[in-house]
Structure formats: C-alpha cells, structure tokens
Protein backbone atom coordinates (compact mmCIF):
# COMPACT_ATOMS: atom_id res chain seq x y z
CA UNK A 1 7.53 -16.47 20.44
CA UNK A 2 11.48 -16.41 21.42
CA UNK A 3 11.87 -13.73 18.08
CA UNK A 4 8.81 -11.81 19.19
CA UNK A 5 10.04 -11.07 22.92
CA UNK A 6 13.82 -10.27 20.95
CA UNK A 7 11.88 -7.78 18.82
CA UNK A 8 9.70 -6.46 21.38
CA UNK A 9 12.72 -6.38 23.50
CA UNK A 10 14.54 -4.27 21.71
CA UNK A 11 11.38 -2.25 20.54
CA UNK A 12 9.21 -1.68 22.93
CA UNK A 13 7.04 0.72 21.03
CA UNK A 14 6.23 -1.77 18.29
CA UNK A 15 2.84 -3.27 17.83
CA UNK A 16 1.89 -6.32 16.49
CA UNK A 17 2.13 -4.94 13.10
CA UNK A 18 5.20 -3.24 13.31
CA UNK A 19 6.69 -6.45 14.67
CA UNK A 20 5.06 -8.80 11.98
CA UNK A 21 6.21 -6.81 9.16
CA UNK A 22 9.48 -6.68 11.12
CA UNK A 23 10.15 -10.71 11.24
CA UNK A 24 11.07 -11.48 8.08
CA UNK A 25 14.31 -9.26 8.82
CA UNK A 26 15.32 -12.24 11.31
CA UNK A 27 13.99 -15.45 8.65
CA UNK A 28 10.28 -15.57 10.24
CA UNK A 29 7.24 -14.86 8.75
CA UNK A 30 3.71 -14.69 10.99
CA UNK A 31 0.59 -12.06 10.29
CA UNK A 32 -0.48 -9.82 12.74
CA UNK A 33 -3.36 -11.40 13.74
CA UNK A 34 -0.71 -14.33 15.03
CA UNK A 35 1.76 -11.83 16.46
CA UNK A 36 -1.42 -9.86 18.28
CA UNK A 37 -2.47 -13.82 19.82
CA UNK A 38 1.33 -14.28 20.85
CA UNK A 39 1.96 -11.12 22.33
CA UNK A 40 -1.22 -11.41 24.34
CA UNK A 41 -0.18 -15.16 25.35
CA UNK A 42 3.03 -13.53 26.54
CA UNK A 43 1.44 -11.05 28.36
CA UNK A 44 3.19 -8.16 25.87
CA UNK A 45 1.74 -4.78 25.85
CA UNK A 46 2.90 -2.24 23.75
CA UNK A 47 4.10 1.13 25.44
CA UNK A 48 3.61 4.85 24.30
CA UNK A 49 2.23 7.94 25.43
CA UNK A 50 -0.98 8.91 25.27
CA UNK A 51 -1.97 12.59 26.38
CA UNK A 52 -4.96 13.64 28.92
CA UNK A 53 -6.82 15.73 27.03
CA UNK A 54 -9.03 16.60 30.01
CA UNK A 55 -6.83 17.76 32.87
CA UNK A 56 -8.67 20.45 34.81
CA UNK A 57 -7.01 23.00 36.47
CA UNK A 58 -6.95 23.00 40.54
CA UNK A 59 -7.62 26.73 40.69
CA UNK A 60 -10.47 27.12 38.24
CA UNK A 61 -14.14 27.11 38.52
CA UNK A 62 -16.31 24.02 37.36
CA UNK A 63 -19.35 25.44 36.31
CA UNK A 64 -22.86 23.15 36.74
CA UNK A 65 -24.56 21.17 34.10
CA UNK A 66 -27.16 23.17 32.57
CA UNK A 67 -28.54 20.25 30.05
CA UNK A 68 -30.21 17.65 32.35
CA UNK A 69 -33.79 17.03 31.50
CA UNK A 70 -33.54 20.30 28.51
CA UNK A 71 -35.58 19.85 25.65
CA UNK A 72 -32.77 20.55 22.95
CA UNK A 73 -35.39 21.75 19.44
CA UNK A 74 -33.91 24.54 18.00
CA UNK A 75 -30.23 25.34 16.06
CA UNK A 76 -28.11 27.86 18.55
CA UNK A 77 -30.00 26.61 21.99
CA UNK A 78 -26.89 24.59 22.71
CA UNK A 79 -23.50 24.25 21.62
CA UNK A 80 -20.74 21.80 22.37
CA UNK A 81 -17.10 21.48 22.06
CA UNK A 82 -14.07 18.76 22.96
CA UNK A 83 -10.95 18.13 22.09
CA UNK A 84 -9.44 14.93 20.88
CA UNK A 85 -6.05 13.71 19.63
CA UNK A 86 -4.76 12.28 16.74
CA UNK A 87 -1.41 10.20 16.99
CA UNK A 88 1.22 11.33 14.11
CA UNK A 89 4.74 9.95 13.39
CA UNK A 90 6.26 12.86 16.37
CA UNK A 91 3.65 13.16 19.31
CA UNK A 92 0.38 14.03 18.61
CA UNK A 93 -1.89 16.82 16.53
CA UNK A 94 -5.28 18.07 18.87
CA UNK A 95 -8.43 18.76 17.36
CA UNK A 96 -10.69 20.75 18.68
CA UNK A 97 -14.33 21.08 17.44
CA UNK A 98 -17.60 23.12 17.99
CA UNK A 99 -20.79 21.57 17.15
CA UNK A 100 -24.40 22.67 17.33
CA UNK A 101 -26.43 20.18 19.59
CA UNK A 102 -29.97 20.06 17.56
CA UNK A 103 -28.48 19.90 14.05
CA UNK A 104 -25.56 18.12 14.75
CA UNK A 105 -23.27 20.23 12.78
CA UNK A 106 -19.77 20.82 13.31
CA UNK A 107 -19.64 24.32 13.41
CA UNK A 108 -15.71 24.91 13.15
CA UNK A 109 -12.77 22.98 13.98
CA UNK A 110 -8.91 23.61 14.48
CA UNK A 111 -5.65 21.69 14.93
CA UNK A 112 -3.17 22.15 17.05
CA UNK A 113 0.58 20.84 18.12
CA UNK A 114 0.29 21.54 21.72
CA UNK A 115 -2.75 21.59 24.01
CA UNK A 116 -2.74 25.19 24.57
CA UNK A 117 -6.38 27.47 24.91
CA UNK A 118 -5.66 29.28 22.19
CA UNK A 119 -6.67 27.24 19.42
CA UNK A 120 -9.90 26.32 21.30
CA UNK A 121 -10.75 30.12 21.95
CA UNK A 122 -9.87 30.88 18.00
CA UNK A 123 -12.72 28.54 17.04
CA UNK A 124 -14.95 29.68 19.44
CA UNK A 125 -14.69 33.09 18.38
CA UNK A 126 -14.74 31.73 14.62
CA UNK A 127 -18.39 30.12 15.14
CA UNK A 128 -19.92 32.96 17.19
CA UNK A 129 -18.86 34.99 14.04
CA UNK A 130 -20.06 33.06 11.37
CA UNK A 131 -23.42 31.95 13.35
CA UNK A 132 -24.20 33.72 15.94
CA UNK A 133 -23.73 33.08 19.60
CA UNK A 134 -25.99 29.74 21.03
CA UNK A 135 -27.51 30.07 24.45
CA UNK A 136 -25.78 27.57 25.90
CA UNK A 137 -21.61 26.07 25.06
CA UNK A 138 -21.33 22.38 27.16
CA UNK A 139 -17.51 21.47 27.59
CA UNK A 140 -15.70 19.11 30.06
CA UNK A 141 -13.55 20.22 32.45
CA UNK A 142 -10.66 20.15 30.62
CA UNK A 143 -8.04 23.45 31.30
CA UNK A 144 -8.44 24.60 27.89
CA UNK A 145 -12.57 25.15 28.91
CA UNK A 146 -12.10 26.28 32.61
CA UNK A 147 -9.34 28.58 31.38
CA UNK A 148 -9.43 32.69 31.67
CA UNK A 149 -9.68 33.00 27.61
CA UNK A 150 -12.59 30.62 27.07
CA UNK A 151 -14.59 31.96 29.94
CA UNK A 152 -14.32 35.27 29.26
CA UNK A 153 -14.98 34.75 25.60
CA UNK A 154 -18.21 32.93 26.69
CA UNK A 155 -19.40 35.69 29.21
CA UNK A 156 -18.36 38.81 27.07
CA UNK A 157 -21.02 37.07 24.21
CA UNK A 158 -23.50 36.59 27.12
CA UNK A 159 -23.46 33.06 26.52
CA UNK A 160 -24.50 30.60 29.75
CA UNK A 161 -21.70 27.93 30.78
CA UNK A 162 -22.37 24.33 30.90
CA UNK A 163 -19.77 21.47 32.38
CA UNK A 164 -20.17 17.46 32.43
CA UNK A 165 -19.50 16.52 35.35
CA UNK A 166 -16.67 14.58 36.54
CA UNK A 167 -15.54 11.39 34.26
CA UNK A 168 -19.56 11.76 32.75
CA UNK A 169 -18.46 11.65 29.25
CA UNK A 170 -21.85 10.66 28.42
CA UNK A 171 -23.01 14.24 29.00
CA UNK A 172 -20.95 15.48 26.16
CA UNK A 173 -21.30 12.55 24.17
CA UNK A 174 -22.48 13.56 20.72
CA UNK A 175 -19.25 15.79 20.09
C-alpha cells in the first residue's frame, strides 16, 4: 500500500493498471484487481478530465419534446442524434451520430477533435442527402443542437425540432 500511494503520488493520472504494471519498476508485483481493492481501501481515485458533452447555451432556445406517447412505425418519422466521446492518448476524439428511430440504423456518423457544430451539422446534412429528411430530429440540449447551424439546417428542410428535457437521458436513449 506504502508503494501504491508513492506511485499514485507521483502519478496521479494512473489507474490501477497503469500502476500494477508500473510496480515491478520499484521490486513489487500485485494485479490490478489487488491494486483496484487497495486503492479503494485507501480511498485513491484516479484524476482526469472528462468533457460535458451536453452544455447548453444560456442564450438559445430549448425546443419541447415532441415524442411522448408517439407511436414511432415507420423509417424517416423520427430521427435522433448525440454526441459522445472517446478518450485517446491527447484529450479526447467526439463522435457524433444520426440514427433513424424505427429501424435503428445509424444513418451517418463523424469524428471530431473539438466539440464544435460543425461536424454535427456536416452529418446532418450528409443523412438528409442520402435519405431524405425524417419528420422529426430528437437531440439534447447540448450547444452543438441549440446552435444557429443545426437549427437552421433543421428548419430550411422543414423538419420539426424535438429536445429531451433536462438531465432525461432516457428520452434519447436508443442513440
């Protein structure tokens, strides 16, 4: 336990993997299942960064729910679309994806290194194009969705706007 709070110590950042495979640098040898049970008993928790992807903007307009109690039957009625993150060796990569609600299809998808619209608005445009435009798009509230680009997008194709509501992830939950 004394050589796990040194290496934890000195590396915060490092899990219980990174510190098990980093023990038998100092003459000890445990698995990470061991480390994991130490670092609990010690009360150790490892610390990094992990982004918001749903930060909504103060100034922009939260549109309702349109999908409570809506029989979803046909391909195009609704769309959705989030964005989640993947951790990589330098930050993080976003992914954001559009998927039909009734087949369950993902529809298009992009990455991105920063959390900007534009990458969001690209595959939106991308899936209207190669399917048509769905009655419906449900987002969260997330910037990238509340955003100019996005909305306009959505109202130039004459597409209705649909938003979970506050910390409802459930709403959104097949995507």
């Amino acid at each position: 336990m004394h050589e796990i709070d040194r290496v934890f110590t000195k590396y915060p950042f490092f899990g219980s993997r990174q510190i098990a495979a980093y023990l038998p640098q100092s003459g000890f040898s445990a698995r990470r299942h061991r480390v994991r049970r130490l670092m609990n008993i010690m009360g150790l928790q490892t610390i990094y960064k992990g982004p918001n992807t749903s930060k909504k903007h103060p100034q922009h307009r939260i549109y309702p729910y349109l999908l409570r109690k809506l029989a979803i039957t046909r391909p195009n009625q609704v769309w959705c679309s989030d964005i989640t993150y993947i951790p990589v060796k330098n930050g993080f990569l976003y992914l954001v994806a559009i998927m039909d609600w009734a087949t369950r299809k993902v529809l298009t998808w992009r990455f991105s290194n920063t959390l900007d619209a534009s990458f969001c608005i690209e595959a939106l445009k991308e899936a209207i194009a190669r399917y048509g435009k769905p009655e419906i798009m449900n987002t969260d509230q997330g910037s990238q969705y509340t955003g100019a680009g996005w909305i306009t997008t959505l109202t130039k194709a004459d597409i209705k706007i649909s938003m979970d509501g506050r910390g409802r992830y459930l709403d959104n939950i097949f995507i």
